[in-house]
PDB file of N, CA and C in Angstrom:
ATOM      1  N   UNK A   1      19.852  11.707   6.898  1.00  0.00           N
ATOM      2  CA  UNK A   1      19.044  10.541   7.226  1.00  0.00           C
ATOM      3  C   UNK A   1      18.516   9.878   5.957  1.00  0.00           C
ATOM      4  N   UNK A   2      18.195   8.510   6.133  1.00  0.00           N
ATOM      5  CA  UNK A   2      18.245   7.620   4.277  1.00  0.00           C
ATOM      6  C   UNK A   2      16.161   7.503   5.130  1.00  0.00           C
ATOM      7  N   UNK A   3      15.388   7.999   4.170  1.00  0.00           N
ATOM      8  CA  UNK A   3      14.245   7.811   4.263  1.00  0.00           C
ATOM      9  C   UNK A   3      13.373   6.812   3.946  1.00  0.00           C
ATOM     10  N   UNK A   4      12.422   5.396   4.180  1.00  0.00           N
ATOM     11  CA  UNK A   4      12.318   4.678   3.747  1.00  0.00           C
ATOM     12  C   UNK A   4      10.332   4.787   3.195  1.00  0.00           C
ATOM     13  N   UNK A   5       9.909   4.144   2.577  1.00  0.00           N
ATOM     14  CA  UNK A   5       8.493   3.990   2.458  1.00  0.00           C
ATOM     15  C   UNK A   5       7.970   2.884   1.902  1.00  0.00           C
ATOM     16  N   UNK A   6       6.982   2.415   2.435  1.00  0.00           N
ATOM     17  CA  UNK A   6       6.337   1.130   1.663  1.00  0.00           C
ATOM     18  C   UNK A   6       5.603   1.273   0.086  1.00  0.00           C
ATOM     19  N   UNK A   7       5.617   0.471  -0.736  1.00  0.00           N
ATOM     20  CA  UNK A   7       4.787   0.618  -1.879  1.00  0.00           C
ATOM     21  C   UNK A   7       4.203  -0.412  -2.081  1.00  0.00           C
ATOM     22  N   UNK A   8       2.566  -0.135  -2.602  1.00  0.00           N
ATOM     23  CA  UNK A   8       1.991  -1.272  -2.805  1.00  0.00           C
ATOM     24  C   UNK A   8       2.298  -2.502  -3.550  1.00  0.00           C
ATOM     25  N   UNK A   9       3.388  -2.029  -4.563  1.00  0.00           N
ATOM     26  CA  UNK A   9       3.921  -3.661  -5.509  1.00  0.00           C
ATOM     27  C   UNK A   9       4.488  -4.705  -4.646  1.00  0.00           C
ATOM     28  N   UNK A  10       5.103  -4.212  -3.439  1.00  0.00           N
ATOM     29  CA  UNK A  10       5.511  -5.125  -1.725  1.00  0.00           C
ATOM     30  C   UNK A  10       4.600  -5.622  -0.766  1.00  0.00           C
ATOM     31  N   UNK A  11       3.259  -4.442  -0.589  1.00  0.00           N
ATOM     32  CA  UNK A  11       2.515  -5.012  -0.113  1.00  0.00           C
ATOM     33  C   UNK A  11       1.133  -4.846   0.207  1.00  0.00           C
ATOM     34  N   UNK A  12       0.581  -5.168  -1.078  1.00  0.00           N
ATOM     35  CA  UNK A  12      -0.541  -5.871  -1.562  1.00  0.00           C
ATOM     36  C   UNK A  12      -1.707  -4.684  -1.581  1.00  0.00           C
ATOM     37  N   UNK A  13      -1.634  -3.296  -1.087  1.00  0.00           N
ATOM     38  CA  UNK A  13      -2.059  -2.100  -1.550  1.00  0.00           C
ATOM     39  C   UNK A  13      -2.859  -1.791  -0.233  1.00  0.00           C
ATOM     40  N   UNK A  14      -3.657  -1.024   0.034  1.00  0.00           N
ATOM     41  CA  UNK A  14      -4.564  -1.016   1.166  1.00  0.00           C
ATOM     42  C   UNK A  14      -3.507  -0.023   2.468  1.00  0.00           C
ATOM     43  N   UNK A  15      -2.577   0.649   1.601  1.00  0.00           N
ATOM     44  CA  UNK A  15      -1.023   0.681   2.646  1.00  0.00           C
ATOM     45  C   UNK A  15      -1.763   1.609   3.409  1.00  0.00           C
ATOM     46  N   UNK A  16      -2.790   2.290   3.818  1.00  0.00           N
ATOM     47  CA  UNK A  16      -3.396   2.954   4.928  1.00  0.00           C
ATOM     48  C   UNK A  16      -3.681   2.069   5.761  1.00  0.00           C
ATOM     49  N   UNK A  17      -4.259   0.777   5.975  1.00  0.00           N
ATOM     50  CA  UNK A  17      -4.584  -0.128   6.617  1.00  0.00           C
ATOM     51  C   UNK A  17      -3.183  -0.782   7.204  1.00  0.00           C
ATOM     52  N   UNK A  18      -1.944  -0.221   7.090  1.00  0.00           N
ATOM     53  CA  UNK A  18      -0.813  -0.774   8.199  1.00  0.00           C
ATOM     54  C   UNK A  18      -0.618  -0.102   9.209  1.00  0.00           C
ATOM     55  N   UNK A  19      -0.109  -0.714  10.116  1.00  0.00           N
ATOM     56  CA  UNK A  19       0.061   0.084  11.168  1.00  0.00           C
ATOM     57  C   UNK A  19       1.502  -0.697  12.055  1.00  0.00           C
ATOM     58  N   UNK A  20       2.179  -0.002  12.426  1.00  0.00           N
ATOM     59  CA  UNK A  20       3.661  -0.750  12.314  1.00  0.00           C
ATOM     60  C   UNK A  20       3.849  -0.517  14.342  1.00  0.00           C
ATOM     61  N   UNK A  21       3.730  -1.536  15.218  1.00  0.00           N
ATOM     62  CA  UNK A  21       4.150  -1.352  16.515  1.00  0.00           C
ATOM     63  C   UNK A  21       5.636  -0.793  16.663  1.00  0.00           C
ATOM     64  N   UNK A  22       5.743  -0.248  18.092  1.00  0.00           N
ATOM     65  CA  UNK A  22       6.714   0.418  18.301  1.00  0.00           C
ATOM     66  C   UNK A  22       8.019  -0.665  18.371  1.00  0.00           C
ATOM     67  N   UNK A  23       7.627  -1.651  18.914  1.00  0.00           N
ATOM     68  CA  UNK A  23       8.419  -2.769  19.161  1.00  0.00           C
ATOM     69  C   UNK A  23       8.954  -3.673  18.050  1.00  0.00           C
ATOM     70  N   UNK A  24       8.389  -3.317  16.949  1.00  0.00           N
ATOM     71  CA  UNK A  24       8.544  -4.023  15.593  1.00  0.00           C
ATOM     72  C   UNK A  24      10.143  -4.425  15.415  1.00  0.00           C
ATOM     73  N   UNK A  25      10.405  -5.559  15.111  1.00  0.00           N
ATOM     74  CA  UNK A  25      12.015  -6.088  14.808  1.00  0.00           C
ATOM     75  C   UNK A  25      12.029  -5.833  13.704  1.00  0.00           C
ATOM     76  N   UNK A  26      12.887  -4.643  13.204  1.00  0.00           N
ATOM     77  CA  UNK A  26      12.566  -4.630  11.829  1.00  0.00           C
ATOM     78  C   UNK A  26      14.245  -5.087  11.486  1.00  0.00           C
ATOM     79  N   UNK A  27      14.069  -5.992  10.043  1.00  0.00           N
ATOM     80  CA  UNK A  27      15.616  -6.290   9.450  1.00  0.00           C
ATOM     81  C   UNK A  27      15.446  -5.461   8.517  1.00  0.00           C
ATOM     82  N   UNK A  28      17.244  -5.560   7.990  1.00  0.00           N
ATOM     83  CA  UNK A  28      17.972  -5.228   6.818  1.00  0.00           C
ATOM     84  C   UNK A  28      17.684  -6.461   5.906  1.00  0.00           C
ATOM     85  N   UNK A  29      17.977  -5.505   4.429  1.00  0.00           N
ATOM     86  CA  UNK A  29      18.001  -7.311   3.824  1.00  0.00           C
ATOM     87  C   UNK A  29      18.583  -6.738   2.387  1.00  0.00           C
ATOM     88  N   UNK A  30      20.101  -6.589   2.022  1.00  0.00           N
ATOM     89  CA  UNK A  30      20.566  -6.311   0.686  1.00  0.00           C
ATOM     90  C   UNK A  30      20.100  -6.796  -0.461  1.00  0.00           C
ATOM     91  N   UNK A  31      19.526  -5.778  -1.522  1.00  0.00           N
ATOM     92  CA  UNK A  31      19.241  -6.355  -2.589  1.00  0.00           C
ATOM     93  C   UNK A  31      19.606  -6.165  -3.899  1.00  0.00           C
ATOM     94  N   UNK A  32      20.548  -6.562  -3.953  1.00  0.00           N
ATOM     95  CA  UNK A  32      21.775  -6.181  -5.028  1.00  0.00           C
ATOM     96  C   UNK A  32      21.321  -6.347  -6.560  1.00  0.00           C
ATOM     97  N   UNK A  33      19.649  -6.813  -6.687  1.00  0.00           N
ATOM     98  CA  UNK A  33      19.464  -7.496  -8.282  1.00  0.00           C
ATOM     99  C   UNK A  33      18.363  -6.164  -8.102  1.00  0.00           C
ATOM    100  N   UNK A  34      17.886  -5.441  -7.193  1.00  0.00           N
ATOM    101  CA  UNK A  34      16.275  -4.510  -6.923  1.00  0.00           C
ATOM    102  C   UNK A  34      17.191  -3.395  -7.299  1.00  0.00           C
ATOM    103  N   UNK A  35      16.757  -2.714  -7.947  1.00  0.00           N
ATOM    104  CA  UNK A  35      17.043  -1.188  -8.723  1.00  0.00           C
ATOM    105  C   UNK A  35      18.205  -0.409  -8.705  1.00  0.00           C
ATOM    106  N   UNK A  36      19.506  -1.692  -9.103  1.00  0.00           N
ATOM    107  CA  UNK A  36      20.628  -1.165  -9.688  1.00  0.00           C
ATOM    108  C   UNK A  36      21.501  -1.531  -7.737  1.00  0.00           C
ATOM    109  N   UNK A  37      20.637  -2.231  -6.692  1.00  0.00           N
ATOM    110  CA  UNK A  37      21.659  -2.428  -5.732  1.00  0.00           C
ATOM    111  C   UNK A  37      20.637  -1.668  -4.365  1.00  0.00           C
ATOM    112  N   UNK A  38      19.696  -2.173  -3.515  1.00  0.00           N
ATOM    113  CA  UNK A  38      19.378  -1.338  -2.880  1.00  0.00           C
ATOM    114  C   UNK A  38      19.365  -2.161  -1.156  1.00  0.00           C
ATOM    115  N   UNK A  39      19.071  -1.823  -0.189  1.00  0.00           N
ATOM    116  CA  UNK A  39      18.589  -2.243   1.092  1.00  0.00           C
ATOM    117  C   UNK A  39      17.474  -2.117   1.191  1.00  0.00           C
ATOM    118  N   UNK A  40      16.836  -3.244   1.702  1.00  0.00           N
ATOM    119  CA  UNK A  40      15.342  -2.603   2.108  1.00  0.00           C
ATOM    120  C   UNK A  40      15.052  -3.328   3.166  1.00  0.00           C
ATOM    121  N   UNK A  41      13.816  -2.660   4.339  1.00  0.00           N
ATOM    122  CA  UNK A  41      13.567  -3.048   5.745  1.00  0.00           C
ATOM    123  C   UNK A  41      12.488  -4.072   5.319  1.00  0.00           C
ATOM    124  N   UNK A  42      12.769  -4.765   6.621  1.00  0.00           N
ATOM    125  CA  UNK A  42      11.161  -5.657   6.565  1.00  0.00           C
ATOM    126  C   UNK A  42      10.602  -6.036   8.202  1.00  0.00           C
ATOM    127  N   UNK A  43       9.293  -5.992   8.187  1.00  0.00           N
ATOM    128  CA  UNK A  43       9.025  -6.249  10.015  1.00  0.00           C
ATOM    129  C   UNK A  43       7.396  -6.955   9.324  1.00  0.00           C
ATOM    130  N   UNK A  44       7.042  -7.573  10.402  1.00  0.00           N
ATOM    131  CA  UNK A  44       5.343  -7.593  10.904  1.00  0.00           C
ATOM    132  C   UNK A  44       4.737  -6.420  11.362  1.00  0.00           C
ATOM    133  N   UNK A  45       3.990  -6.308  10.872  1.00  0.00           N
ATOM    134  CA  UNK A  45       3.024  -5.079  11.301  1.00  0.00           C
ATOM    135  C   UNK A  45       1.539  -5.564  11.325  1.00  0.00           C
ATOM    136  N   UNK A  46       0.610  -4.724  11.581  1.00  0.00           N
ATOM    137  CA  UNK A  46      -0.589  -5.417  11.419  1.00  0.00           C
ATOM    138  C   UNK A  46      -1.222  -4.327  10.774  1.00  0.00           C
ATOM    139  N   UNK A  47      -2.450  -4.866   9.979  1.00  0.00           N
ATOM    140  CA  UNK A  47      -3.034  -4.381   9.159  1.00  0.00           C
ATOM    141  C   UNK A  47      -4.652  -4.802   9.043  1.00  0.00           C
ATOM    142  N   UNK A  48      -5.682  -3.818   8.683  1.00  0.00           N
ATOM    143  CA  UNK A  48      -6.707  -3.881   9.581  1.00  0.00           C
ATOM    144  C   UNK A  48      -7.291  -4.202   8.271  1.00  0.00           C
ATOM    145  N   UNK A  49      -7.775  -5.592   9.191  1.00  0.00           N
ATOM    146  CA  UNK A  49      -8.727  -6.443   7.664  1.00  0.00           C
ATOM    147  C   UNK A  49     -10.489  -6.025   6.852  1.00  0.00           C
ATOM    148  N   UNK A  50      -9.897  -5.520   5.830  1.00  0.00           N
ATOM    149  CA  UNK A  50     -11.204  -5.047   4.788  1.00  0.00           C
ATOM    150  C   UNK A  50     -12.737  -6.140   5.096  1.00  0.00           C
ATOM    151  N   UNK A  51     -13.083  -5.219   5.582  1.00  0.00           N
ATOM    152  CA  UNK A  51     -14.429  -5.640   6.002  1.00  0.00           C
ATOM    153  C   UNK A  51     -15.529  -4.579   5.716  1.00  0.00           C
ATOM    154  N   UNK A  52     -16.833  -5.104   5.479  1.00  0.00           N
ATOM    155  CA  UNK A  52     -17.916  -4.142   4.780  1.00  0.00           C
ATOM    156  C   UNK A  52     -18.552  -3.567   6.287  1.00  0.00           C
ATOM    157  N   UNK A  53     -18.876  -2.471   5.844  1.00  0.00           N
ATOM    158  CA  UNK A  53     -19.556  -1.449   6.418  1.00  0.00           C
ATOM    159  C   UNK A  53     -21.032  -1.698   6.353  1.00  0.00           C
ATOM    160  N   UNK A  54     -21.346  -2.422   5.374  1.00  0.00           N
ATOM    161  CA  UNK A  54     -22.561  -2.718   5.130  1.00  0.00           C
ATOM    162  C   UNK A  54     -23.400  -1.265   5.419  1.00  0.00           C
ATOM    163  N   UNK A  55     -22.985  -0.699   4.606  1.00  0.00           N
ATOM    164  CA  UNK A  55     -23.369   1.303   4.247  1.00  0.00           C
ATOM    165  C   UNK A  55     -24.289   1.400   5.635  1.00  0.00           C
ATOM    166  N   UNK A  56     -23.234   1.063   6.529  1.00  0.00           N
ATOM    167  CA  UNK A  56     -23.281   2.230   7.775  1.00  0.00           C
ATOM    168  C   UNK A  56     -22.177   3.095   8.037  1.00  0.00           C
ATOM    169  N   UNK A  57     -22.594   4.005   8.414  1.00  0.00           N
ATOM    170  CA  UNK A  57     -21.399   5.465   8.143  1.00  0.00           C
ATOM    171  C   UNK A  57     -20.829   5.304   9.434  1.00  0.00           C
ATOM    172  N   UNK A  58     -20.647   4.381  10.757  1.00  0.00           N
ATOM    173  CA  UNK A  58     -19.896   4.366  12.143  1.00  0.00           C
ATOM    174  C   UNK A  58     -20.532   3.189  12.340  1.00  0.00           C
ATOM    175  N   UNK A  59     -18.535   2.757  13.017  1.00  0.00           N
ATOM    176  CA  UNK A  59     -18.735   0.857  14.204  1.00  0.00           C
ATOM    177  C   UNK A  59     -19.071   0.970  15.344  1.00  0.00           C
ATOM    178  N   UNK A  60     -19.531   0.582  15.762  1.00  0.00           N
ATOM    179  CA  UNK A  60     -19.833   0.249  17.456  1.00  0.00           C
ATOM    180  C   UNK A  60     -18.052  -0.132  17.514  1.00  0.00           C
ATOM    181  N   UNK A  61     -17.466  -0.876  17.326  1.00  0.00           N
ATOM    182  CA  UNK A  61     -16.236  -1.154  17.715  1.00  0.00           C
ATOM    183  C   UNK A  61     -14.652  -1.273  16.747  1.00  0.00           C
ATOM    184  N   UNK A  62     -13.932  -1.925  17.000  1.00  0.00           N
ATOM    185  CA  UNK A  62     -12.331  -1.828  16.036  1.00  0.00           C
ATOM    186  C   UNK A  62     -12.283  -2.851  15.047  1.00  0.00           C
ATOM    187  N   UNK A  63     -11.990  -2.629  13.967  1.00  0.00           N
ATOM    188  CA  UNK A  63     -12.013  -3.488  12.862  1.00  0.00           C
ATOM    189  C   UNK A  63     -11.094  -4.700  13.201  1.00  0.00           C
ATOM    190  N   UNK A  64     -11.657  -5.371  12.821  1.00  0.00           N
ATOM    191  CA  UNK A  64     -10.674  -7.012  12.995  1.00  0.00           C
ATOM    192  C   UNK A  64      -8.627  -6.507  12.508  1.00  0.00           C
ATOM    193  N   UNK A  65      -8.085  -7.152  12.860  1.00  0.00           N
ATOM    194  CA  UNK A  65      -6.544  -6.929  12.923  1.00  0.00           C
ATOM    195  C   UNK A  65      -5.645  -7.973  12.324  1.00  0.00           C
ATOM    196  N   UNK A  66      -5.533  -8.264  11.364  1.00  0.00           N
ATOM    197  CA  UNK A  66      -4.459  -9.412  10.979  1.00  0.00           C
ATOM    198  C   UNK A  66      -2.933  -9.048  10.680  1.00  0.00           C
ATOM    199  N   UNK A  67      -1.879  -9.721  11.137  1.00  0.00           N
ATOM    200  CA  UNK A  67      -0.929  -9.217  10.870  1.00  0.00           C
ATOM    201  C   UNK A  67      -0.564  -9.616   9.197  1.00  0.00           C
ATOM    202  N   UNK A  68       0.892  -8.985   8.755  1.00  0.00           N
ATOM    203  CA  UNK A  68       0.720  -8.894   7.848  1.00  0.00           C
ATOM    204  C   UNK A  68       3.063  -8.723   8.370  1.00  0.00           C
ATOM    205  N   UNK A  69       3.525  -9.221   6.991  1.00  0.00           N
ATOM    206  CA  UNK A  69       5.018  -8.490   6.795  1.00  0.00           C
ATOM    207  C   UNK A  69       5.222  -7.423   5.794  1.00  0.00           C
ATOM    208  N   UNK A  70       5.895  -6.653   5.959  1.00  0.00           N
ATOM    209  CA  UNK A  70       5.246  -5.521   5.444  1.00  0.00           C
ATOM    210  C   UNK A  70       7.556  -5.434   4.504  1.00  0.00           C
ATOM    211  N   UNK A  71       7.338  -4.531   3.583  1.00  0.00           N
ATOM    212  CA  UNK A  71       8.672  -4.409   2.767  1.00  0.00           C
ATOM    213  C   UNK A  71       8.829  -2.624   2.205  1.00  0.00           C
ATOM    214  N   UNK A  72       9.780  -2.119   2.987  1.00  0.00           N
ATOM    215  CA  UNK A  72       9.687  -0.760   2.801  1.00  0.00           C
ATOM    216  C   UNK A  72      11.571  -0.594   2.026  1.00  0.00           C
ATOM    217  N   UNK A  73      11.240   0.405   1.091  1.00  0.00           N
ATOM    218  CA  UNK A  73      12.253   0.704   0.232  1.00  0.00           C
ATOM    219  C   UNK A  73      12.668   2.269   0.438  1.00  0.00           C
ATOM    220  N   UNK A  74      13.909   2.368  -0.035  1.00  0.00           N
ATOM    221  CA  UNK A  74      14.906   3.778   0.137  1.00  0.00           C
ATOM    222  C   UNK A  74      13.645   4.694  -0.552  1.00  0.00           C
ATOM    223  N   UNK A  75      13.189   5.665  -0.131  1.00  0.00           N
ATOM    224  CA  UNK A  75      12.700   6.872  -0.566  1.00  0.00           C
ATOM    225  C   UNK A  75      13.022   6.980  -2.127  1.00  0.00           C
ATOM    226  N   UNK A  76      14.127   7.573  -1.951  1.00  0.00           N
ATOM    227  CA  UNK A  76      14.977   7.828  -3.250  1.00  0.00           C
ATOM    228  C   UNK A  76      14.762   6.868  -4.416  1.00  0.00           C
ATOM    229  N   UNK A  77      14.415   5.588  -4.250  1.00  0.00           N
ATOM    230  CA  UNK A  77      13.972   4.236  -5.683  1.00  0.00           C
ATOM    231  C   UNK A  77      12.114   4.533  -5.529  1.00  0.00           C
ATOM    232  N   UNK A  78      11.493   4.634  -4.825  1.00  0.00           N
ATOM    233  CA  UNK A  78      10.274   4.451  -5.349  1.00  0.00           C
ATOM    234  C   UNK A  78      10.008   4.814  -6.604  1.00  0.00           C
ATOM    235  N   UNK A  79       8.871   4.314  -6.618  1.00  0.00           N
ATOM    236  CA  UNK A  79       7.965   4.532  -8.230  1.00  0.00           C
ATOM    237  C   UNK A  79       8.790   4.000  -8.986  1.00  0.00           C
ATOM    238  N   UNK A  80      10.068   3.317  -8.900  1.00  0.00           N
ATOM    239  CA  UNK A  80      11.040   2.334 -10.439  1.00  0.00           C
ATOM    240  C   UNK A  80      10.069   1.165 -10.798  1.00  0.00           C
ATOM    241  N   UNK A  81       9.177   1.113 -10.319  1.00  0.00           N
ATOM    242  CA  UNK A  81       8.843  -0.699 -10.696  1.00  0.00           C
ATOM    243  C   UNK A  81       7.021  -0.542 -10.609  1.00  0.00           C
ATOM    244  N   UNK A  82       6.013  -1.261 -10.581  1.00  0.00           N
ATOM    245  CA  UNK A  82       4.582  -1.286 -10.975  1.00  0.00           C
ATOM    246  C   UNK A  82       4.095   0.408 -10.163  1.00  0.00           C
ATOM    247  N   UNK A  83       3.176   0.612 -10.610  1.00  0.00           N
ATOM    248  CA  UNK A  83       2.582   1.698 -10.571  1.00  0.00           C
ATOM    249  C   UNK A  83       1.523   1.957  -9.664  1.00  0.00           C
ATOM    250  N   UNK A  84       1.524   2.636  -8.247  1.00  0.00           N
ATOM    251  CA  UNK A  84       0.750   2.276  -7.056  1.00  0.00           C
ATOM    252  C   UNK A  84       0.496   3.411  -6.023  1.00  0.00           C
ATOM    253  N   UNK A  85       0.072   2.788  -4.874  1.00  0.00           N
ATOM    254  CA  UNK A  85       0.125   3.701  -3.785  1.00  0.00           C
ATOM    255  C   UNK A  85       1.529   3.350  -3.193  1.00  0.00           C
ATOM    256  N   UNK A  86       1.718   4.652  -2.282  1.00  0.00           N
ATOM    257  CA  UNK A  86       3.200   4.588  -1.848  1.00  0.00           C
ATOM    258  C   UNK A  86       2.838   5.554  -0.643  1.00  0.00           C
ATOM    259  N   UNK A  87       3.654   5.074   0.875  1.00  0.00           N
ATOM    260  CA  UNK A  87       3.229   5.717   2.319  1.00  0.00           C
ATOM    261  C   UNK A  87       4.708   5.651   2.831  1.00  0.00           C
ATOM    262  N   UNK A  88       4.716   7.222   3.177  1.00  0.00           N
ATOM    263  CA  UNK A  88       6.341   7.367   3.800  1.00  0.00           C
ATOM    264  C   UNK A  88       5.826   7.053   5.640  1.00  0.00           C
ATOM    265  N   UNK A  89       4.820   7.558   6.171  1.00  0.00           N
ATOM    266  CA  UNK A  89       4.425   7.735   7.908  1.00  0.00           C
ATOM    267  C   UNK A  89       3.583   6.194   7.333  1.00  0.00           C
ATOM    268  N   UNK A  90       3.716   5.779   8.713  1.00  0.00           N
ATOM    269  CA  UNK A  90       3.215   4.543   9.267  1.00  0.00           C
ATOM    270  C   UNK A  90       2.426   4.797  10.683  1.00  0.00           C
ATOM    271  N   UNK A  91       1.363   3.944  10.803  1.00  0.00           N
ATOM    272  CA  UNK A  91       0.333   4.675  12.070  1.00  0.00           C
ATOM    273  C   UNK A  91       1.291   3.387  12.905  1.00  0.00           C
ATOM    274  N   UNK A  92       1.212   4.245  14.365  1.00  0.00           N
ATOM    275  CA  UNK A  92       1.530   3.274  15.560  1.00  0.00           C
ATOM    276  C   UNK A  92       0.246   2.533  15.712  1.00  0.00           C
ATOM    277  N   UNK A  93       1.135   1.176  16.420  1.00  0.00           N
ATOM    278  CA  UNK A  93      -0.359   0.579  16.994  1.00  0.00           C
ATOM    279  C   UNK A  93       0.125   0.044  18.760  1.00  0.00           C
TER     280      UNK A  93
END
């Protein structure tokens, strides 16, 4: 099986805050100039918008939700390019 994971230099860091539906259309998309020739997926997902706590330690309710397109690469190339967070599991939503 070819393993894939997102990295923050794709998308925009916070990669705990995605969360990828089951239904997600995810494409292919060849990228023959990205690290010597690679494939990488891409879908909408949503991702839960950074908002202050205003130093309370629990919400009464669910953090606001914005979607977001999200760009996940072969396992095997991460870490070739800026220096980041990187998430192989993705939360359902």
């Amino acid at each position: 099986p070819l393993i894939y994971c997102v990295e923050e230099t794709d998308n925009a860091g916070q990669l705990h805050r995605i969360a990828l539906p089951r239904t997600a259309n995810i494409e292919a998309h060849e990228q023959p100039n990205l690290l010597g020739g690679v494939v990488t997926l891409s879908a909408l997902a949503r991702k839960e918008a950074f908002e202050s706590w205003d130093d309370g330690l629990y919400r009464t309710g669910p953090p606001a939700v914005e979607e977001a397109k999200i760009t996940a690469v072969p396992y095997f190339a991460w870490d070739n390019r800026d220096p980041g967070e990187m998430l192989v599991w993705l939360r359902d939503s």
